[in-house]
Protein backbone atom coordinates (compact mmCIF):
# COMPACT_ATOMS: atom_id res chain seq x y z
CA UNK A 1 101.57 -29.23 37.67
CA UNK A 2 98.13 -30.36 38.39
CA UNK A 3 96.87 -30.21 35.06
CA UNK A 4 99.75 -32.25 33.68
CA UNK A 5 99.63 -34.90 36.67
CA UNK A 6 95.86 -35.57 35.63
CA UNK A 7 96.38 -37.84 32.66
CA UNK A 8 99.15 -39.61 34.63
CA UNK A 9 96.89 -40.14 37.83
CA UNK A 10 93.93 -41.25 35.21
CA UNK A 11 95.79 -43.67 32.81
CA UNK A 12 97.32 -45.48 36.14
CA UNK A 13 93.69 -45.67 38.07
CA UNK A 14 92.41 -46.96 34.65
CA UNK A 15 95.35 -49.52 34.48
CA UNK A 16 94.65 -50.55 38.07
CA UNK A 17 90.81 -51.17 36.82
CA UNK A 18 91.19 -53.11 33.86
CA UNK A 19 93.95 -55.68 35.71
CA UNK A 20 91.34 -56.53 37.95
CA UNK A 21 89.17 -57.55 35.19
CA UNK A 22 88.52 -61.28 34.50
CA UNK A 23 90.06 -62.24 30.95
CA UNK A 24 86.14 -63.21 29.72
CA UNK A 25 85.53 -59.30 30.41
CA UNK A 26 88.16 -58.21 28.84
CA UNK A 27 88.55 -60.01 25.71
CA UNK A 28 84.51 -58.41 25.37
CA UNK A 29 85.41 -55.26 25.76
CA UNK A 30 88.20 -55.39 23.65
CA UNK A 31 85.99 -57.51 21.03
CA UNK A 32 83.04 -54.87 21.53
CA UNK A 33 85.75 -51.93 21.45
CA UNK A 34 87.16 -53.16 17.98
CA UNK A 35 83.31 -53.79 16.91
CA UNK A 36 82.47 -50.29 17.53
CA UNK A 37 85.07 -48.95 15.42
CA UNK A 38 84.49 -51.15 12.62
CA UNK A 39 80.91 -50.28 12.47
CA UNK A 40 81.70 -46.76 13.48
CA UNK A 41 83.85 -46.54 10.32
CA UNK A 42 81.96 -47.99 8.06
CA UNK A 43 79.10 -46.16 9.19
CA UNK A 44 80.90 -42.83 8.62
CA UNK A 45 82.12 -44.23 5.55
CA UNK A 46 78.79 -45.13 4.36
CA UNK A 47 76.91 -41.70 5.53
CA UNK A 48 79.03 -39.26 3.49
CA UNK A 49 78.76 -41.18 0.23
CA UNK A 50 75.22 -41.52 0.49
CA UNK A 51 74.82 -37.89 1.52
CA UNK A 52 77.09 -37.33 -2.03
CA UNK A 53 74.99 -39.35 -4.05
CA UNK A 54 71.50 -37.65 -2.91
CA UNK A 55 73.22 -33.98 -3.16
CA UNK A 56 74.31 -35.11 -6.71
CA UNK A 57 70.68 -36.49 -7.62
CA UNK A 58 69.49 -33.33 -6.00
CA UNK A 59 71.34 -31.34 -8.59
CA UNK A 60 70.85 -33.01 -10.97
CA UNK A 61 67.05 -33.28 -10.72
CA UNK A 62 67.10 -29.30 -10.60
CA UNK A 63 69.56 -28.90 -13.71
CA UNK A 64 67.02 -31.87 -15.66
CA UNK A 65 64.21 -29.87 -14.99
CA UNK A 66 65.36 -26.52 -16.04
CA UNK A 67 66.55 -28.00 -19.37
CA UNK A 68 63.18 -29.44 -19.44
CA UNK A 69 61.38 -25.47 -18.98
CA UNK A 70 64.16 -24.55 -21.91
CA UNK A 71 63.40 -26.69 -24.00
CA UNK A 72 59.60 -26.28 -23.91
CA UNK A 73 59.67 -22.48 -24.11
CA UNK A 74 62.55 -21.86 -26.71
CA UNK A 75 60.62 -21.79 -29.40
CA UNK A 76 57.84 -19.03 -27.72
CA UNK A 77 61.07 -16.89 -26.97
CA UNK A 78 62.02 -16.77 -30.46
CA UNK A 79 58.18 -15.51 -31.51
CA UNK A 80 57.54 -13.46 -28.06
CA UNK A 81 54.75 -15.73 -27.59
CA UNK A 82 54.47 -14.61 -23.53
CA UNK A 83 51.37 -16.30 -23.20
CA UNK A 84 52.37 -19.77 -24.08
CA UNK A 85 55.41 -19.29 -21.76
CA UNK A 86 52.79 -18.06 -19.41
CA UNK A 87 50.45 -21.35 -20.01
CA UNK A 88 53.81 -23.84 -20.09
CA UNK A 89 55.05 -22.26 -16.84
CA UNK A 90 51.80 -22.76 -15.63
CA UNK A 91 51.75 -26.73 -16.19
CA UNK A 92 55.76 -26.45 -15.06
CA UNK A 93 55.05 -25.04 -11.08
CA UNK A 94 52.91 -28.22 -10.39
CA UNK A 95 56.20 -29.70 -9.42
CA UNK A 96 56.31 -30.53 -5.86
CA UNK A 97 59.82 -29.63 -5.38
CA UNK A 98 59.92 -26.55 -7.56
CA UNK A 99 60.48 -22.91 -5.08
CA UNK A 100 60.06 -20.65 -8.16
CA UNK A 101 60.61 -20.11 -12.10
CA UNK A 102 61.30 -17.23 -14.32
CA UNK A 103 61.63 -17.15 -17.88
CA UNK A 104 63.74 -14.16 -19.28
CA UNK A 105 63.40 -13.03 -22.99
CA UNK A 106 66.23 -12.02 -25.13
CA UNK A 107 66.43 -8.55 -24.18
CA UNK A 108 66.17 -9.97 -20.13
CA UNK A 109 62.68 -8.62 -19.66
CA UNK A 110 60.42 -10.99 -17.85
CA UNK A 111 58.48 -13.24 -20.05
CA UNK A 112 56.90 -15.14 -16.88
CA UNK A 113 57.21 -16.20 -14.01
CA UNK A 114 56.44 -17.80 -10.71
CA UNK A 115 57.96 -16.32 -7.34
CA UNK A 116 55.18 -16.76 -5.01
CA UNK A 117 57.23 -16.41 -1.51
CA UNK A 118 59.07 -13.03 -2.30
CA UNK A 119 59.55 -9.70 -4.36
CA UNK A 120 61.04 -10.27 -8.03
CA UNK A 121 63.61 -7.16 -7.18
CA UNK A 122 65.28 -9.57 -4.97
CA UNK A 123 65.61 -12.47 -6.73
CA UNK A 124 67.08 -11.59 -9.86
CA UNK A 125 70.39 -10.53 -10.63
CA UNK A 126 69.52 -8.81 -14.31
CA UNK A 127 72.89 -8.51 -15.58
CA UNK A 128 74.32 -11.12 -14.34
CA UNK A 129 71.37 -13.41 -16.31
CA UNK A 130 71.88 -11.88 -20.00
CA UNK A 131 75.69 -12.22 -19.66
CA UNK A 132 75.70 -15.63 -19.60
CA UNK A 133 77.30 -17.58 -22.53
CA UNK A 134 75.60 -20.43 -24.40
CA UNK A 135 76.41 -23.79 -22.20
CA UNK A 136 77.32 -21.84 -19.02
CA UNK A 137 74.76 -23.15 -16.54
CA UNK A 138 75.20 -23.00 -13.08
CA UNK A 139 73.73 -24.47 -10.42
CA UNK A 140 74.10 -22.79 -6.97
CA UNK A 141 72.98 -23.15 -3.60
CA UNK A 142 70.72 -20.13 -2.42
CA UNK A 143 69.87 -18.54 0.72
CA UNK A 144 66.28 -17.16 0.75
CA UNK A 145 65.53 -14.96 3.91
CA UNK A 146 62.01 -14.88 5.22
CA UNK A 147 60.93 -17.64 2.84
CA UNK A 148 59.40 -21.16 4.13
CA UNK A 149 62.23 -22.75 2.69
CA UNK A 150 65.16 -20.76 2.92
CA UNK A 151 67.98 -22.85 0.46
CA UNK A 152 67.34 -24.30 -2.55
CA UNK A 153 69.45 -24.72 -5.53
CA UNK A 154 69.27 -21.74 -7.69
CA UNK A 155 69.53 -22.54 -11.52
CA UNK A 156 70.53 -20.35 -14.20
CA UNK A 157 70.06 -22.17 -18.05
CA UNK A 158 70.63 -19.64 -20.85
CA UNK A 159 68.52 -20.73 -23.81
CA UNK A 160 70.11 -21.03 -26.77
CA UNK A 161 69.57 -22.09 -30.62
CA UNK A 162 71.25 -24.62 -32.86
CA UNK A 163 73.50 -22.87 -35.44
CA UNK A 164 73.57 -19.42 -33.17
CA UNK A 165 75.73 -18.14 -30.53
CA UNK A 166 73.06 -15.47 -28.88
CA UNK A 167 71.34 -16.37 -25.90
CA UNK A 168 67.67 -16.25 -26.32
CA UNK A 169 66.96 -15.89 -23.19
CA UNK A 170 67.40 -17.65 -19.75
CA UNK A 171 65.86 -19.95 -17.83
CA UNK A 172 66.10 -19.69 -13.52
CA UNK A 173 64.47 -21.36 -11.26
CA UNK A 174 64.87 -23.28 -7.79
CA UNK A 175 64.83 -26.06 -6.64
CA UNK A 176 63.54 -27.39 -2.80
CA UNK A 177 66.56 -28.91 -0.56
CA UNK A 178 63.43 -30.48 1.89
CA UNK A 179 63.32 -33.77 0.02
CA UNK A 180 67.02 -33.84 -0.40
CA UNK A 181 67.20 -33.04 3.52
CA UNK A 182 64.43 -35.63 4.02
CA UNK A 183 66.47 -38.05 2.03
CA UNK A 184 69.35 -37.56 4.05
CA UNK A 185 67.53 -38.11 7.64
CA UNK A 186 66.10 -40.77 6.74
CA UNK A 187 69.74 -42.30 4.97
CA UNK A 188 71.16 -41.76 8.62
CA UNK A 189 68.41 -43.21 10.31
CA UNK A 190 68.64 -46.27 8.63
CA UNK A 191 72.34 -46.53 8.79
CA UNK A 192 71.91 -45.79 12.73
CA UNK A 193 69.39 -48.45 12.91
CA UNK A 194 72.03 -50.82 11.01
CA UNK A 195 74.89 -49.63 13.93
CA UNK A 196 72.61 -50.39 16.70
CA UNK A 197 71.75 -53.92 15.16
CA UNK A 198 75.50 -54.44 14.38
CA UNK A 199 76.60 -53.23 17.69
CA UNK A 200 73.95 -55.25 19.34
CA UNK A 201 74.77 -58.58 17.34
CA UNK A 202 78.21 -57.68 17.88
CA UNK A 203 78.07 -57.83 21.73
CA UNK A 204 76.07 -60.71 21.85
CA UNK A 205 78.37 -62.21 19.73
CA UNK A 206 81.75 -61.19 21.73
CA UNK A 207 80.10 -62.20 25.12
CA UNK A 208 79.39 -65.44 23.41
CA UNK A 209 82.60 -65.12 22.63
CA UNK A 210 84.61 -64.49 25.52
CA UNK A 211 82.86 -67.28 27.35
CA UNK A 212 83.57 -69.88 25.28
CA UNK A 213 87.19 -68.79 25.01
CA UNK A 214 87.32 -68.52 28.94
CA UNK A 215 85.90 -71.03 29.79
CA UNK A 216 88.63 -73.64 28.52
CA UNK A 217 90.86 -71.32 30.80
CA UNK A 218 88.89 -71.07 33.86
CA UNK A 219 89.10 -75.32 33.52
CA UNK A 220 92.23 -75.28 33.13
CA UNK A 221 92.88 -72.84 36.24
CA UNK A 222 90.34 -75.06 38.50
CA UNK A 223 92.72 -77.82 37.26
CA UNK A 224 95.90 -76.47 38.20
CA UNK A 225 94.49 -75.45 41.84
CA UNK A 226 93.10 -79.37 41.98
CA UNK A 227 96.87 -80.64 40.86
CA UNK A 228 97.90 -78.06 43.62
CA UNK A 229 96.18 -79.96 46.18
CA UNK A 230 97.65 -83.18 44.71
CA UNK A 231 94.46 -84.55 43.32
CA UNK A 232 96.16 -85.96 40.12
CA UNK A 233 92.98 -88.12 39.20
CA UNK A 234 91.26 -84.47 37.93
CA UNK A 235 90.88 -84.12 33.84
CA UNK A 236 89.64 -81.59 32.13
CA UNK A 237 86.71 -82.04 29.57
CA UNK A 238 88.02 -81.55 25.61
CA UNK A 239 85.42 -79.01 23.80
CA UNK A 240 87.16 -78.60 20.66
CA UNK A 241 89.90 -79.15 18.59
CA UNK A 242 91.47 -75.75 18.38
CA UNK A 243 94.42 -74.39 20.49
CA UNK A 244 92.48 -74.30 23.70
CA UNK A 245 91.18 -78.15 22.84
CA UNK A 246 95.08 -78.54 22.06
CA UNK A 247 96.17 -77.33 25.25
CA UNK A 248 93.40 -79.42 27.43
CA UNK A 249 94.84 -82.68 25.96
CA UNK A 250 98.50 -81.79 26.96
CA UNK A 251 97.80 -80.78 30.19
CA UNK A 252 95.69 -84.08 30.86
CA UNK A 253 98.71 -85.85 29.13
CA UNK A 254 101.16 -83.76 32.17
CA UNK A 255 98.87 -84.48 34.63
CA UNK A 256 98.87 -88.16 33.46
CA UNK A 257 102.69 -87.94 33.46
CA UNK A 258 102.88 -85.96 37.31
CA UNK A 259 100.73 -88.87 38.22
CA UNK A 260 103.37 -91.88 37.30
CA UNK A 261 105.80 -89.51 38.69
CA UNK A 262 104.33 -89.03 41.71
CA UNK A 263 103.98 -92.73 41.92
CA UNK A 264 107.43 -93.06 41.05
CA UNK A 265 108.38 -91.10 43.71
CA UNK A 266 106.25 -92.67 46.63
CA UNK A 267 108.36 -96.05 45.57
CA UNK A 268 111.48 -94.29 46.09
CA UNK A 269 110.52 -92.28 48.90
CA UNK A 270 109.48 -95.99 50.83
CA UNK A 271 112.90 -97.34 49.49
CA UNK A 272 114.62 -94.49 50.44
CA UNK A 273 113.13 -94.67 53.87
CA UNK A 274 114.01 -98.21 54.14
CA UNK A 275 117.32 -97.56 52.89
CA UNK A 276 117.58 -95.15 55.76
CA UNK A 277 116.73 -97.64 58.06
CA UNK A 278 119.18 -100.02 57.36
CA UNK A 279 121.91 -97.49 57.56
CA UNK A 280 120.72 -95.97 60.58
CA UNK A 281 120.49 -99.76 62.01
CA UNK A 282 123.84 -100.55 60.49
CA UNK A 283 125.39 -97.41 62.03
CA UNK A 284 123.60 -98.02 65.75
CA UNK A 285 124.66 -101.87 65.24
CA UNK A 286 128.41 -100.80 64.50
CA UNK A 287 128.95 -98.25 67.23
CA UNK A 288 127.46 -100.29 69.77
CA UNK A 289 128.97 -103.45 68.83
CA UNK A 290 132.71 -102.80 69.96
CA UNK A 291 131.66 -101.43 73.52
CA UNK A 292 129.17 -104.14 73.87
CA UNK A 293 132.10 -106.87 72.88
CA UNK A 294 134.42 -104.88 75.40
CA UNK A 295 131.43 -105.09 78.44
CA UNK A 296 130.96 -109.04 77.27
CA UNK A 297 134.74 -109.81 77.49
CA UNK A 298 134.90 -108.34 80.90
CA UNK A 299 131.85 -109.92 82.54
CA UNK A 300 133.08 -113.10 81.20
CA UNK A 301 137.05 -112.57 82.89
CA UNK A 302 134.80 -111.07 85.67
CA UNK A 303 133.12 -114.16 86.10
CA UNK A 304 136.64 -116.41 85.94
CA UNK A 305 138.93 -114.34 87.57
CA UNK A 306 136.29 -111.80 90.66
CA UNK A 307 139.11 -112.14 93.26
CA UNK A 308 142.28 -110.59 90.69
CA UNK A 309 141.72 -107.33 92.21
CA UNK A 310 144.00 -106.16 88.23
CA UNK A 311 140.53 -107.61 86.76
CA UNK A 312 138.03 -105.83 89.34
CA UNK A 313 140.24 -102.88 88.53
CA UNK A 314 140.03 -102.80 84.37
CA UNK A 315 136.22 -103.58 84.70
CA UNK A 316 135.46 -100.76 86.84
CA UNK A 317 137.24 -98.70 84.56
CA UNK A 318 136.08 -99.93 81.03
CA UNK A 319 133.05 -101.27 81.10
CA UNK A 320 131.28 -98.00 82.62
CA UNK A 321 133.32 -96.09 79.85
CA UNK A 322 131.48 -98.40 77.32
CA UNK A 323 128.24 -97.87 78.87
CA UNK A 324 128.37 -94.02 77.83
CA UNK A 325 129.89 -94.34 74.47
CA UNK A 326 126.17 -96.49 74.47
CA UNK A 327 124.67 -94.09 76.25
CA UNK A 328 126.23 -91.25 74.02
CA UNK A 329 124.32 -92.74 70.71
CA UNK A 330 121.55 -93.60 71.71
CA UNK A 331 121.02 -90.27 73.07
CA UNK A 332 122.06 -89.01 70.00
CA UNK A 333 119.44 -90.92 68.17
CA UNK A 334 116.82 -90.10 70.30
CA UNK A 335 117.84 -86.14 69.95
CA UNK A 336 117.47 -86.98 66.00
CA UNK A 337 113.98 -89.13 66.33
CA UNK A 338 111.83 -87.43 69.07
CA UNK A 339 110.39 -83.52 69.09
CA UNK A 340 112.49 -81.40 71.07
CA UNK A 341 111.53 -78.73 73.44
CA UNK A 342 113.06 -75.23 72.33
CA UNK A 343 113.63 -72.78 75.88
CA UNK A 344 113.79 -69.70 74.00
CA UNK A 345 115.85 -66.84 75.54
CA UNK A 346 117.54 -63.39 74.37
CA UNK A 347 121.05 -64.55 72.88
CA UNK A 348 124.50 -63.19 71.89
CA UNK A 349 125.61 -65.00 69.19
CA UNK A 350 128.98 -63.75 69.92
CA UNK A 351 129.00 -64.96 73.61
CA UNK A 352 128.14 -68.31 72.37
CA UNK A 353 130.48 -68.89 69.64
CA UNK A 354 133.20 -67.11 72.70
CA UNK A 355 132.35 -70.04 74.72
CA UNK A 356 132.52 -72.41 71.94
CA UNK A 357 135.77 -71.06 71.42
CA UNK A 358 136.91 -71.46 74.93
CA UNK A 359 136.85 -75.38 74.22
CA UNK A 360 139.03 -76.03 71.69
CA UNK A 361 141.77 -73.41 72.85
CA UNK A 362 144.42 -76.22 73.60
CA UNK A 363 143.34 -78.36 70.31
CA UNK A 364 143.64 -75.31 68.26
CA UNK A 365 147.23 -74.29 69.86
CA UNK A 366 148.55 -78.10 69.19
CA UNK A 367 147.85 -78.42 65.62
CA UNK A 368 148.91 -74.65 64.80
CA UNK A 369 145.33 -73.17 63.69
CA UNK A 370 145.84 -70.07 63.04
CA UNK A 371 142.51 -68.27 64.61
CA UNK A 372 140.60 -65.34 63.14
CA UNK A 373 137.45 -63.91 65.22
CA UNK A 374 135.38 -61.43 63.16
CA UNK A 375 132.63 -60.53 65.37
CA UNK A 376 129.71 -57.22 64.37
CA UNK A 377 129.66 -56.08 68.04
CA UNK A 378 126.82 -53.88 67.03
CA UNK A 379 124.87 -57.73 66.32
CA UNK A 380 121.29 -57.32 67.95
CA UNK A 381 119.99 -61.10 70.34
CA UNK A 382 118.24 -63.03 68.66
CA UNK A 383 115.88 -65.44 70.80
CA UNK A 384 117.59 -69.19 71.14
CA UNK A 385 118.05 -72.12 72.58
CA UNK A 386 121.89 -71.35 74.05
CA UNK A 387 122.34 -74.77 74.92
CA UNK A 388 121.41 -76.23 71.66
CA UNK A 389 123.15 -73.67 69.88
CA UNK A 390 126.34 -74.19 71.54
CA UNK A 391 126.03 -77.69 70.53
CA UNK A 392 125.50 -76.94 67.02
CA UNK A 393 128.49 -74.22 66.97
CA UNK A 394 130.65 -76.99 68.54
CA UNK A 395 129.84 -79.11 65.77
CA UNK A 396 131.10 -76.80 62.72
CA UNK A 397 134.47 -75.51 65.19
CA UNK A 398 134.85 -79.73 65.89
CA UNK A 399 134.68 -80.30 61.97
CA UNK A 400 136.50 -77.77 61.14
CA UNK A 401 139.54 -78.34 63.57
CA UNK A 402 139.81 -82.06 62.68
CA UNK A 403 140.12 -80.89 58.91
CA UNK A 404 143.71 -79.58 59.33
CA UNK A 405 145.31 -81.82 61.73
CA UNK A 406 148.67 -80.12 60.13
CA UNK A 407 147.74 -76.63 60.93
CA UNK A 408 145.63 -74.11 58.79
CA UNK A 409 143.44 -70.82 59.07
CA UNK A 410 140.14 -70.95 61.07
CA UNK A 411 137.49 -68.15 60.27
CA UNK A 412 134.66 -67.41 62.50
CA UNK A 413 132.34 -65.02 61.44
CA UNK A 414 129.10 -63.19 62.23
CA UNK A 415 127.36 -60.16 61.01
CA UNK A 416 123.60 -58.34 60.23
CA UNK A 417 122.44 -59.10 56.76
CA UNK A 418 119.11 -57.61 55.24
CA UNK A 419 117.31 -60.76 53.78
CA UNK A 420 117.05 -64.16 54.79
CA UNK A 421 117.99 -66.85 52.73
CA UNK A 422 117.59 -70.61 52.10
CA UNK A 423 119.63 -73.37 50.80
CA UNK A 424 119.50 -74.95 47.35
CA UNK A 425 123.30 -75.50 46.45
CA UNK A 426 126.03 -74.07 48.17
CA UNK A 427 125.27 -70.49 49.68
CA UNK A 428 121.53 -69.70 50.02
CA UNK A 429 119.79 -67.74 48.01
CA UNK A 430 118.31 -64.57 49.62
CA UNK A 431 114.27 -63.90 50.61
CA UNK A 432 113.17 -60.44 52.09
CA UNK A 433 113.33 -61.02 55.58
CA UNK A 434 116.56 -60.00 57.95
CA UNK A 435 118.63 -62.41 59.48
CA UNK A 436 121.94 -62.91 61.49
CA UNK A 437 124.82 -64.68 59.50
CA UNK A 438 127.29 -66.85 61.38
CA UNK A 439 130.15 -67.98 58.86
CA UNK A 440 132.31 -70.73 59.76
CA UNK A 441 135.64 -71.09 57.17
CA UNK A 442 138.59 -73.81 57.12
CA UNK A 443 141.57 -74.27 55.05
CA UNK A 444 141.47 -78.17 55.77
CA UNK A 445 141.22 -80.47 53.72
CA UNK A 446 137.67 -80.28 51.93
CA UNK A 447 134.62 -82.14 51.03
CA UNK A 448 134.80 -84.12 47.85
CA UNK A 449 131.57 -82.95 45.49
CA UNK A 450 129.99 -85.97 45.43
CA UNK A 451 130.35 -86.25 49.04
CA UNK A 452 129.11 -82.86 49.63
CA UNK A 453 124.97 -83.35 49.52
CA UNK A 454 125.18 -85.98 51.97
CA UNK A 455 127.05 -84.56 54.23
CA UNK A 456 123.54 -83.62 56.88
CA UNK A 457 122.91 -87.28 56.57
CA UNK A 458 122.49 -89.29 59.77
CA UNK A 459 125.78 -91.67 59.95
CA UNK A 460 127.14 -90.63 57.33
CA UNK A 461 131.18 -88.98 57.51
CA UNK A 462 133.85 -88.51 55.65
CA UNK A 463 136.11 -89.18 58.83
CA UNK A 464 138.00 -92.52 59.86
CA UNK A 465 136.43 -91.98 63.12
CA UNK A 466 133.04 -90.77 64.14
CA UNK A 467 128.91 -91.88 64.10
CA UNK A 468 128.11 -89.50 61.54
CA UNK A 469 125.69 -88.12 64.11
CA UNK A 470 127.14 -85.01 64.36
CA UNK A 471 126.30 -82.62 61.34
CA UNK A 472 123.16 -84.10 60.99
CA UNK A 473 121.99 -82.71 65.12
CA UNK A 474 123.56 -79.11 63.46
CA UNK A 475 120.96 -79.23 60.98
CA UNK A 476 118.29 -80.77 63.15
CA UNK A 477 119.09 -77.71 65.44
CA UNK A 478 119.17 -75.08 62.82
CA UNK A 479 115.87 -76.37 61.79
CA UNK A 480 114.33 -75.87 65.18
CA UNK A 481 115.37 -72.63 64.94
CA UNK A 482 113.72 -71.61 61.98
CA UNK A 483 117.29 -71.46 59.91
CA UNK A 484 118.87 -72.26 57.07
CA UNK A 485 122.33 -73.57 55.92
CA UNK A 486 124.99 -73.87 53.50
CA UNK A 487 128.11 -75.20 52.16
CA UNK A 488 130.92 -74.75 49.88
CA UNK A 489 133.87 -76.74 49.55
CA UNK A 490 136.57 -77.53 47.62
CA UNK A 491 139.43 -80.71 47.87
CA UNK A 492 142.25 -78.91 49.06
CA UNK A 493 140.69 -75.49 49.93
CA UNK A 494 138.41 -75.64 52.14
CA UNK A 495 134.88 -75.35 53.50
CA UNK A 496 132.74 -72.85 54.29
CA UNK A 497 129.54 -72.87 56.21
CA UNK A 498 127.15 -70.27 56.25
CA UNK A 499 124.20 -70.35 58.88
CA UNK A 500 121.25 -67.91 58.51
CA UNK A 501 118.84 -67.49 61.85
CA UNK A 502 115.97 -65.06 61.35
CA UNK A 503 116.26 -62.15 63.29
CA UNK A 504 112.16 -62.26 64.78
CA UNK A 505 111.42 -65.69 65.14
């Protein structure tokens, strides 16, 4: 098991090493890598045919000069003239390369000769000389034991005549493998010195390389991280006109384009906020405009008619019911505008939404609601503000009890989930962290879907009555509370709302 986890456990730690290599390193070891085996193979390539050509010369050489012996002694052989063989074997040994030489007669006695490393008796293979047929040289690689050189190729020429099919005798000799061997070091040197020089330009060359490849991308990362930080005035210098020159141009040209954008977007942020304004100042101005004309028309009857005890009577009854529908939005506002302090405290979702519950009991039994109450009694606390929470779970119950004023189902809801999530359209979309779901559901009569983005907006509702204050303080709480919310609905349906708190916040 061990030995066939090793390659496993080896691959992965060499994975692990090479991604936390910069791309500059790694596109010059992969340049150097492919480098290698180029020269490698070509090297390889190179060695064995030049090895080849010398052993062929090699042979060669040793088959010319035999020929060369033959054809200088033929014509002694045919007169047994043994001492010219003698004197032209003589003049024949001053060969550097030549081991030794023996010239056989017709009858394969020894005409001469010149073994000076080793007995005669084991050198020559008698029979094997004289049965050679005319044109059946050979050329052999020998082993000599106890010599100086120990191989050489070992040539066997039969002599022959024009016009006769005898042999006349036979020509062997051998030849030194030293200079062949000397060739071939010295091939392999220079082809190693030609590897080293290619591998060295090669590396220079790939580092060169890599940088100038990376560093188009490192500008380009340094200008992503300055775009990050919102500096949209960074460009990035153009080096060339390839892909990488290509791609610096476009993403000046985007940043160019984020920068108009962004300016775009400041305008309609500022006209958005002043768009804001006036509906916030238009809402304030309409709800406290009637309770402000019913306090004016009473101080002025107050001031015509102080002793009609009827008129004392109404304006101690209205006008300090006016004063807190005043009272009521501005401290709405001001729960909107300023920072509120959160009292954080171990709470029961369930108890709240109980007590939220509690409220509407008589509201939900007039209008026929048909109440469900689907509570995880295994739900862990969750640190709150109760107070604000009840107010925001008021909210959604309120909302969703003035949706069916003809009856319907009401669905309250909570429960553990595994991941916290976040709003984009409708439900939110989950992020690894647990949370507590509370799901409020209707059958009413739903949200229009053009309606349905603006629905946390401050004075904005869908109802003939109302500030429009109230779903945007939900949000405002949920907010504080480091959650998260979401809607579906549909005209004639129904909506939902789903509210996500984390569970540690």
């Amino acid at each position: 098991m061990t030995a066939s986890a090793g390659p496993s456990v080896w691959l992965s730690r060499l994975r692990d090493w090479a991604d936390h290599l910069s791309f500059r390193v790694k596109l010059a070891l992969l340049v150097n890598l492919l480098i290698v085996v180029l020269i490698g193979g070509s090297a390889f390539l190179i060695e064995q045919r030049q090895r080849a050509a010398i052993v062929q010369e090699v042979e060669k050489r040793a088959l010319v000069m035999a020929e060369a012996l033959a054809g200088s002694v033929t014509s002694d052989l045919l007169t047994y003239n043994y001492v010219s063989i003698e004197q032209t074997l003589d003049q024949f040994k001053k060969k550097p390369d030549l081991v030794y030489a023996v010239v056989l007669d017709k009858e394969g006695n020894v005409a001469a000769q010149f073994i000076p490393d080793y007995p005669l008796s084991q050198m020559l293979q008698r029979g094997k000389d004289l049965n050679l047929k005319s044109g059946g040289a050979t050329v052999d690689q020998l082993h000599l034991p106890g010599t100086e050189r120990e191989t050489v190729y070992d040539v066997r020429l039969p002599v022959t005549v024009e016009g006769s099919s005898e042999n006349w005798g036979v020509i062997r000799l051998g030849v030194s493998l030293e200079g062949m061997r000397q060739e071939i070091t010295r091939t392999r040197w220079q082809i190693a010195g030609f590897v080293l020089l290619g591998l060295l330009t090669g590396s220079v060359g790939s580092i060169f390389l890599a940088q100038r490849t990376a560093r188009p991308i490192q500008a380009l990362m340094r200008g992503v991280t300055a775009v990050g930080r919102g500096e949209f005035d960074h460009r990035i210098e153009i080096a060339s006109q390839d892909e990488l020159g290509r791609l610096s141009a476009a993403f000046n040209e985007m940043i160019a384009q984020l920068s108009r954008v962004r300016d775009l977007e400041d305008r309609l942020r500022r006209a958005d906020r002043l768009a804001a304004l006036g509906t916030m100042a238009a809402g304030i101005a309409h709800d406290i405009r009637n309770p402000l004309t019913s306090i004016l028309i009473f101080s002025q009857l107050m001031s015509l008619h102080h002793d009609d005890p009827d008129v004392r009577e109404k304006f101690s009854r209205v006008v300090p019911r006016e004063l807190e529908r005043v009272q009521a939005v501005i401290e709405d506002m001001m729960e909107l505008a300023r920072p509120v302090t959160i009292h954080w405290d171990p709470v029961n979702l369930n108890e709240v939404f109980a007590q939220v519950l509690e409220l509407f009991e008589s509201q939900i039994a007039t209008q026929q609601i048909r109440l469900a109450q689907e509570y995880d009694q295994d739900l862990p606390f969750c640190m709150a503000d109760r107070k604000r929470l009840h107010r925001c779970f008021s909210n959604l119950v309120s909302n969703a009890i003035q949706a069916m004023p003809t009856g319907g189902d009401l669905t309250v809801r909570t429960g553990m989930v595994p991941t916290m999530a976040f709003p984009n359209s409708g439900f939110p979309d989950p992020q690894p962290e647990p949370a507590l779901r509370v799901t409020v559901a209707d059958t009413g009569q739903g949200i229009p879907a053009e309606r349905l983005s603006r629905i946390f907006d401050p004075f904005f509702t869908t109802k003939e009555k109302g500030m429009g204050l109230g779903m945007a303080i939900t949000h405002r709480i949920i907010e504080d509370h480091k959650g998260t919310i979401g809607v579906k609905s549909e005209v004639g349906v129904g909506t939902t709302f789903t509210v996500y708190f984390p569970l540690n916040v």
